[in-house]
N, C-alpha and C. Protein backbone atom coordinates (compact mmCIF):
# COMPACT_ATOMS: atom_id res chain seq x y z
N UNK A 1 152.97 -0.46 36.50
CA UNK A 1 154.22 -0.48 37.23
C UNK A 1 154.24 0.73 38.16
N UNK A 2 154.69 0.77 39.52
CA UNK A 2 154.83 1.62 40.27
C UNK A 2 156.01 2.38 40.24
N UNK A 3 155.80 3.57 40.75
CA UNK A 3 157.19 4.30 40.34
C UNK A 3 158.33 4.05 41.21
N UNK A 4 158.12 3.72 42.42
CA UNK A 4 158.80 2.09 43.30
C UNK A 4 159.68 1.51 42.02
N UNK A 5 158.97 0.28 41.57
CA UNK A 5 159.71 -0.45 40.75
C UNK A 5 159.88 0.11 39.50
N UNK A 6 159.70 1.17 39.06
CA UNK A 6 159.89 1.87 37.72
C UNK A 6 161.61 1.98 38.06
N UNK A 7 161.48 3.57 39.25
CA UNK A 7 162.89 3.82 39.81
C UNK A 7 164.05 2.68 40.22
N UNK A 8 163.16 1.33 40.73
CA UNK A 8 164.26 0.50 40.78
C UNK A 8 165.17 -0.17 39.12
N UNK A 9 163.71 -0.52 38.21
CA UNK A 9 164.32 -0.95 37.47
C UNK A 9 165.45 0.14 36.35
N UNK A 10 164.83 1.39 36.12
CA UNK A 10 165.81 2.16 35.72
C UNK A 10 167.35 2.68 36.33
N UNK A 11 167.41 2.47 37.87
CA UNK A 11 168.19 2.07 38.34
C UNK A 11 169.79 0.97 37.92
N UNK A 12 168.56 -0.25 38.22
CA UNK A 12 169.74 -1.10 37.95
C UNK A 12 170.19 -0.95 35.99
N UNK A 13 169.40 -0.33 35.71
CA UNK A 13 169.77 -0.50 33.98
C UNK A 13 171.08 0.55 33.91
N UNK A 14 170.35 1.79 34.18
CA UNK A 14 171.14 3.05 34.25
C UNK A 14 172.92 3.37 35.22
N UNK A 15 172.15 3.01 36.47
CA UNK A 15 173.29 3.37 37.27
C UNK A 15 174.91 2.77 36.42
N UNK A 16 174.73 1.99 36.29
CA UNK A 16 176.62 1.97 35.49
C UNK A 16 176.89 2.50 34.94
N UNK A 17 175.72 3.02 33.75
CA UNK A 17 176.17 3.59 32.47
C UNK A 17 176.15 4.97 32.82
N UNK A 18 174.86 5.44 33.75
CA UNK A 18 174.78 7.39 33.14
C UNK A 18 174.23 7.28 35.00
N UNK A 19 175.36 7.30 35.76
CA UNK A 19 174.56 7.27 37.38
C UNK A 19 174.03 8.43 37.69
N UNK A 20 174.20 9.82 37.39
CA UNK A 20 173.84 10.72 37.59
C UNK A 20 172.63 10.91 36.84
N UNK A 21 172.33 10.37 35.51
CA UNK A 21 170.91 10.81 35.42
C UNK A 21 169.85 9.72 36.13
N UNK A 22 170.76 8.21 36.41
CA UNK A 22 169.68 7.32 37.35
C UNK A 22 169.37 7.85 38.86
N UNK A 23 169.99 8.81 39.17
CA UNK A 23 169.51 9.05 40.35
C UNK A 23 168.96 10.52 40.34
N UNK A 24 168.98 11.12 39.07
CA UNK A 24 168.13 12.38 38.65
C UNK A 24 166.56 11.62 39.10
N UNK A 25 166.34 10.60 37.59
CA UNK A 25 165.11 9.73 37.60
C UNK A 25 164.96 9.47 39.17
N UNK A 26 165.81 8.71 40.16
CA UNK A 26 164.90 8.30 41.50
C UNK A 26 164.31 9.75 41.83
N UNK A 27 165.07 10.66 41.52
CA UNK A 27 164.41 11.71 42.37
C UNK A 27 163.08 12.29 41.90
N UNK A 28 163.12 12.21 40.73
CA UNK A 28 162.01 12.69 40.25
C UNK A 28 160.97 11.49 40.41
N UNK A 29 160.96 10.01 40.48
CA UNK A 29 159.77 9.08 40.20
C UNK A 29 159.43 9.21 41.52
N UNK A 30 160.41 9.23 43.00
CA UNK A 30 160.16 9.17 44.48
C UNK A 30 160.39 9.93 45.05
N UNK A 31 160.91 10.91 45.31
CA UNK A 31 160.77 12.08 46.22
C UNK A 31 159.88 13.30 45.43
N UNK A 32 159.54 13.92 44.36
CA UNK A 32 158.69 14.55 43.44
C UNK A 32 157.61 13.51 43.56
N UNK A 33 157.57 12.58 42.50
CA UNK A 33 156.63 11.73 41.92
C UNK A 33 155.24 12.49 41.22
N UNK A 34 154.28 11.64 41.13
CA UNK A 34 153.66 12.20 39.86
C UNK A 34 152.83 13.60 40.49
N UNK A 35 152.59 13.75 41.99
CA UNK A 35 152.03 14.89 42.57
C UNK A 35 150.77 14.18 43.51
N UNK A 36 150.08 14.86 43.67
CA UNK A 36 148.93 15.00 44.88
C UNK A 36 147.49 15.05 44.27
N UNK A 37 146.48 14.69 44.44
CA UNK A 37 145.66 14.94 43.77
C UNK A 37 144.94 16.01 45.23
N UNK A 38 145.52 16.37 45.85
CA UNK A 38 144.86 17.29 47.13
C UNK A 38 145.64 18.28 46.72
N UNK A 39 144.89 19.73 47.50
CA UNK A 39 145.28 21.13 46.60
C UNK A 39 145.33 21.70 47.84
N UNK A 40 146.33 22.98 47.65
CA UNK A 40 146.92 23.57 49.20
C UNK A 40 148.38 23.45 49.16
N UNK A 41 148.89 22.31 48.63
CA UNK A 41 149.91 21.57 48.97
C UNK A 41 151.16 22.52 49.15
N UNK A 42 151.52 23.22 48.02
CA UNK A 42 152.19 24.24 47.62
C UNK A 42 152.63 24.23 46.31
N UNK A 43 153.64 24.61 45.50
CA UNK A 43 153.73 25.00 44.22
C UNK A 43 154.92 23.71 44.17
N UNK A 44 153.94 22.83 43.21
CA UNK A 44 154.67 21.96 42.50
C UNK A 44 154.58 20.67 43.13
N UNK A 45 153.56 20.55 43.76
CA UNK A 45 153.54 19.22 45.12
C UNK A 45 151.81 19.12 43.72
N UNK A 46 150.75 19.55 43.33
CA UNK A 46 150.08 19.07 42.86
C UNK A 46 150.14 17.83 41.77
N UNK A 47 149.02 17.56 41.11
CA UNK A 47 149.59 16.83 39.97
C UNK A 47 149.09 17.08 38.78
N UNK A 48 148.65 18.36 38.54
CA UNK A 48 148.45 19.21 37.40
C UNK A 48 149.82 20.16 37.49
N UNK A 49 150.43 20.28 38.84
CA UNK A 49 151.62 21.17 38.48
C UNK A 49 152.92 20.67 37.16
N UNK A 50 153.05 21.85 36.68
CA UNK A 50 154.42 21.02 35.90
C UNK A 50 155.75 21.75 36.94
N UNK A 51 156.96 20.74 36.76
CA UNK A 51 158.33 20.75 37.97
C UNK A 51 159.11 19.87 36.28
N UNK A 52 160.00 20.75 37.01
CA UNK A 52 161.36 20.22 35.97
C UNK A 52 162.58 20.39 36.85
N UNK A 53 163.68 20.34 36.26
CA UNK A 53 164.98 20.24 36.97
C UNK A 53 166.10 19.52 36.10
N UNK A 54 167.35 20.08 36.33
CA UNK A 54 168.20 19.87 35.44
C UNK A 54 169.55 18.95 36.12
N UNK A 55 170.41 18.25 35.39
CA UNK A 55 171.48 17.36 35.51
C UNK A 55 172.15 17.22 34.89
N UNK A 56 173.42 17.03 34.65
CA UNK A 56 174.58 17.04 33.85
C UNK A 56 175.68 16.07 34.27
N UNK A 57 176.02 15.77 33.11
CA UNK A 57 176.87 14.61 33.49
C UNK A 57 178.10 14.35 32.39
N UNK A 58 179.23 13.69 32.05
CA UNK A 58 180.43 13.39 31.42
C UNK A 58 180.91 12.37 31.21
N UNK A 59 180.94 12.16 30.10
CA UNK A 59 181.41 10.49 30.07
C UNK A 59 183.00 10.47 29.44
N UNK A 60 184.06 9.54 29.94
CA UNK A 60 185.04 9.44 29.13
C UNK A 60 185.21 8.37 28.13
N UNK A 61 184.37 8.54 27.18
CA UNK A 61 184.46 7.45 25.98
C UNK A 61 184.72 7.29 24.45
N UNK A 62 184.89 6.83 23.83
CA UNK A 62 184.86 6.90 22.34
C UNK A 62 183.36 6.62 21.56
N UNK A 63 184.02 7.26 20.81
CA UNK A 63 182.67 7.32 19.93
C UNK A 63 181.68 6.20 19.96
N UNK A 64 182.23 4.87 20.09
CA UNK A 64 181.30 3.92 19.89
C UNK A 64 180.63 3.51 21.12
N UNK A 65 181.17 3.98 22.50
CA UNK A 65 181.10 3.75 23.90
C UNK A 65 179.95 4.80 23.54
N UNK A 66 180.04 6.13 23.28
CA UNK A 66 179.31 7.16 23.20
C UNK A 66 178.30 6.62 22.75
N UNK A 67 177.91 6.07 21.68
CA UNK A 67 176.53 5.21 21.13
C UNK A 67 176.01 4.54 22.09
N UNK A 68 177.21 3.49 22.56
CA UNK A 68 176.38 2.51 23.45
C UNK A 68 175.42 3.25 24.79
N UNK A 69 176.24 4.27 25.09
CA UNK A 69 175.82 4.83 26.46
C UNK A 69 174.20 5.70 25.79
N UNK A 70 174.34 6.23 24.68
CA UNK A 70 173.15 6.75 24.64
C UNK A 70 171.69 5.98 23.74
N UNK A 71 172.18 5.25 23.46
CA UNK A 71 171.20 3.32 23.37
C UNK A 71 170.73 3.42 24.78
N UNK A 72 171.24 3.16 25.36
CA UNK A 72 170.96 2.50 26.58
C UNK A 72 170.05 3.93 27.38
N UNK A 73 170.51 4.91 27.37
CA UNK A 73 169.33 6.01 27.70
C UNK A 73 168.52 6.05 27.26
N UNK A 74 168.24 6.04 26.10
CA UNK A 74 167.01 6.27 25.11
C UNK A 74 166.35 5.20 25.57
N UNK A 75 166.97 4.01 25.75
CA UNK A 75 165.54 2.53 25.98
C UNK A 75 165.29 2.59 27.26
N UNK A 76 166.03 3.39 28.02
CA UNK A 76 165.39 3.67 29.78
C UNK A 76 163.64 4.41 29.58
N UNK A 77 164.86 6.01 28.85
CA UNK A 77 163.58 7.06 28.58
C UNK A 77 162.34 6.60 27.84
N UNK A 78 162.30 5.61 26.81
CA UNK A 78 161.04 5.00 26.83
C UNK A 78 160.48 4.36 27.82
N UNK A 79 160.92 3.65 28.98
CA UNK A 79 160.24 3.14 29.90
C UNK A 79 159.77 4.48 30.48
N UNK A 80 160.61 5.32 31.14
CA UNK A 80 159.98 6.45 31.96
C UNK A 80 159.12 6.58 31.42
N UNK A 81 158.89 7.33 29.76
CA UNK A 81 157.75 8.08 29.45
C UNK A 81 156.68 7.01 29.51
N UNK A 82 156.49 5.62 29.18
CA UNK A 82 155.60 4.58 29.19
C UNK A 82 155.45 4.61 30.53
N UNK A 83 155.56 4.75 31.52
CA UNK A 83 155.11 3.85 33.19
C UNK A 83 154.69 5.69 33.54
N UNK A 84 155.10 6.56 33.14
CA UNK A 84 154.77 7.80 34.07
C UNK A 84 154.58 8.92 33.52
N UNK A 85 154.79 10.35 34.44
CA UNK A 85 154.34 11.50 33.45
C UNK A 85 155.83 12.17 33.23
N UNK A 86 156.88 11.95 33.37
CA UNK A 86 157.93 12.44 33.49
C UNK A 86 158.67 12.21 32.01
N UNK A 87 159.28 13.36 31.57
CA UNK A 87 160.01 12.53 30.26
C UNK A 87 161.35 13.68 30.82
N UNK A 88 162.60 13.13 29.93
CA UNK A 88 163.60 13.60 29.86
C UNK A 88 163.84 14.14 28.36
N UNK A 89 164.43 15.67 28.49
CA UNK A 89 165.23 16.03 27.17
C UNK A 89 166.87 16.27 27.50
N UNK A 90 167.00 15.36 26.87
CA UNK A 90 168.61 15.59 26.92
C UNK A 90 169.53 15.82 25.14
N UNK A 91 170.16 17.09 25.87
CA UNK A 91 171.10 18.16 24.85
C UNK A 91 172.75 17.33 25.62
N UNK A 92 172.99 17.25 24.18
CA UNK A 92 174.36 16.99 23.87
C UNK A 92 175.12 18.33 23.67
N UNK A 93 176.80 18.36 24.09
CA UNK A 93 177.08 19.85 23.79
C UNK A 93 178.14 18.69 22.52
N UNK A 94 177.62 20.02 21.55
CA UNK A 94 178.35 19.98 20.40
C UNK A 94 180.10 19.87 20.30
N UNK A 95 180.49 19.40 18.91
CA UNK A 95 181.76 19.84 18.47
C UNK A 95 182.85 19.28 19.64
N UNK A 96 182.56 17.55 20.59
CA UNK A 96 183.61 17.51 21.31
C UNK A 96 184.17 16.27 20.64
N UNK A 97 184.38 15.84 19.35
CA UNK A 97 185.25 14.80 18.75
C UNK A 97 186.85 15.21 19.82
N UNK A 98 186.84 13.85 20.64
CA UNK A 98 188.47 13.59 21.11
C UNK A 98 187.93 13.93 22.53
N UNK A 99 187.02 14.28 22.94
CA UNK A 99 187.22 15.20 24.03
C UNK A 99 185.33 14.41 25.00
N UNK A 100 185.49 14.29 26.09
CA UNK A 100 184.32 13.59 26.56
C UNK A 100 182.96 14.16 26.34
N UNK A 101 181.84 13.33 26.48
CA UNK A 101 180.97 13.60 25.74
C UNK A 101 180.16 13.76 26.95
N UNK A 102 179.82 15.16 26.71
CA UNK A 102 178.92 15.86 28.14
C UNK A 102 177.31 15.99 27.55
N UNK A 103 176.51 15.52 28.64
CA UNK A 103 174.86 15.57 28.56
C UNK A 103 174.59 16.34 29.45
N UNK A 104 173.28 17.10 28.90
CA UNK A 104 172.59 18.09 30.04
C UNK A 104 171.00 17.40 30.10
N UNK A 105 170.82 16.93 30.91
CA UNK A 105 169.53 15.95 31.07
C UNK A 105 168.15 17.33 31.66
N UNK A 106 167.60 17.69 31.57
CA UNK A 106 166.47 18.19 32.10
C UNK A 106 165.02 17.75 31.56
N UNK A 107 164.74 17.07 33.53
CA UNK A 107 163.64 16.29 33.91
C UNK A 107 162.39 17.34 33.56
N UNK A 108 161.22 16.39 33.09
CA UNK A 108 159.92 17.54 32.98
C UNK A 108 158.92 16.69 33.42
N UNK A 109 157.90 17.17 34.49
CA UNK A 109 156.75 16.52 34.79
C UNK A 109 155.47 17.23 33.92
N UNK A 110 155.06 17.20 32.93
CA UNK A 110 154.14 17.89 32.01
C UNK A 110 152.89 17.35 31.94
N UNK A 111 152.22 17.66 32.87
CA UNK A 111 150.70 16.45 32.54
C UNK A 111 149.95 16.68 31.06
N UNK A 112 150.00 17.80 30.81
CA UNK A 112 149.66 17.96 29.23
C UNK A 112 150.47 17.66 28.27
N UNK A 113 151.48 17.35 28.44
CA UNK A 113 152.57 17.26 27.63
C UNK A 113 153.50 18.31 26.92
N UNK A 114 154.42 18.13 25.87
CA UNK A 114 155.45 18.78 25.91
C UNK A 114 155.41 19.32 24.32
């Protein structure tokens, strides 16, 4: 799968539910992407370089909305990590029972891994 149709299909999955991290992902599968195999480029354009970058986002939901929304990330983030070199760690901030449920998404391109 190309990161073309990777980004599209995580797209249409994502964008309703978590739009800010689906358009984290376009940025990272198509304007980043996996790197260069030509050297010179500059810092972070290779594809031994590792590039990360961070996103945040808020949802107003209940607890069970809260599940659904992070179901539905997790079965994106297996596609990312399956089609490419990019994975996402995303931190939940603690202790917000009643109160919206904020994600801090930070993208990692790790060719060795993590």
């Amino acid at each position: 799968m190309s990161p073309y149709e990777l980004a599209k299909l995580i797209h249409m999955e994502l964008s309703p539910v978590a739009p800010r991290l689906s358009a984290a992902i376009n940025r990272a599968l198509v304007d980043i992407g996996e790197g260069s195999a030509l050297v010179g480029l500059g810092p972070g354009t290779h594809e031994n370089d590792n590039v990360s970058f961070q996103e945040s986002e808020s949802f107003n939901t209940d607890s069970a909305g809260s599940n659904a929304v992070l179901a539905q990330i997790h079965m994106m983030m297996a596609k990312l990590e399956e089609h490419s070199s990019w994975k996402v760690i995303i931190d939940k901030k603690p202790g917000r029972l009643g109160k919206p449920l904020e994600l801090l998404y930070t993208l990692v391109r790790a060719k060795g891994g993590l």
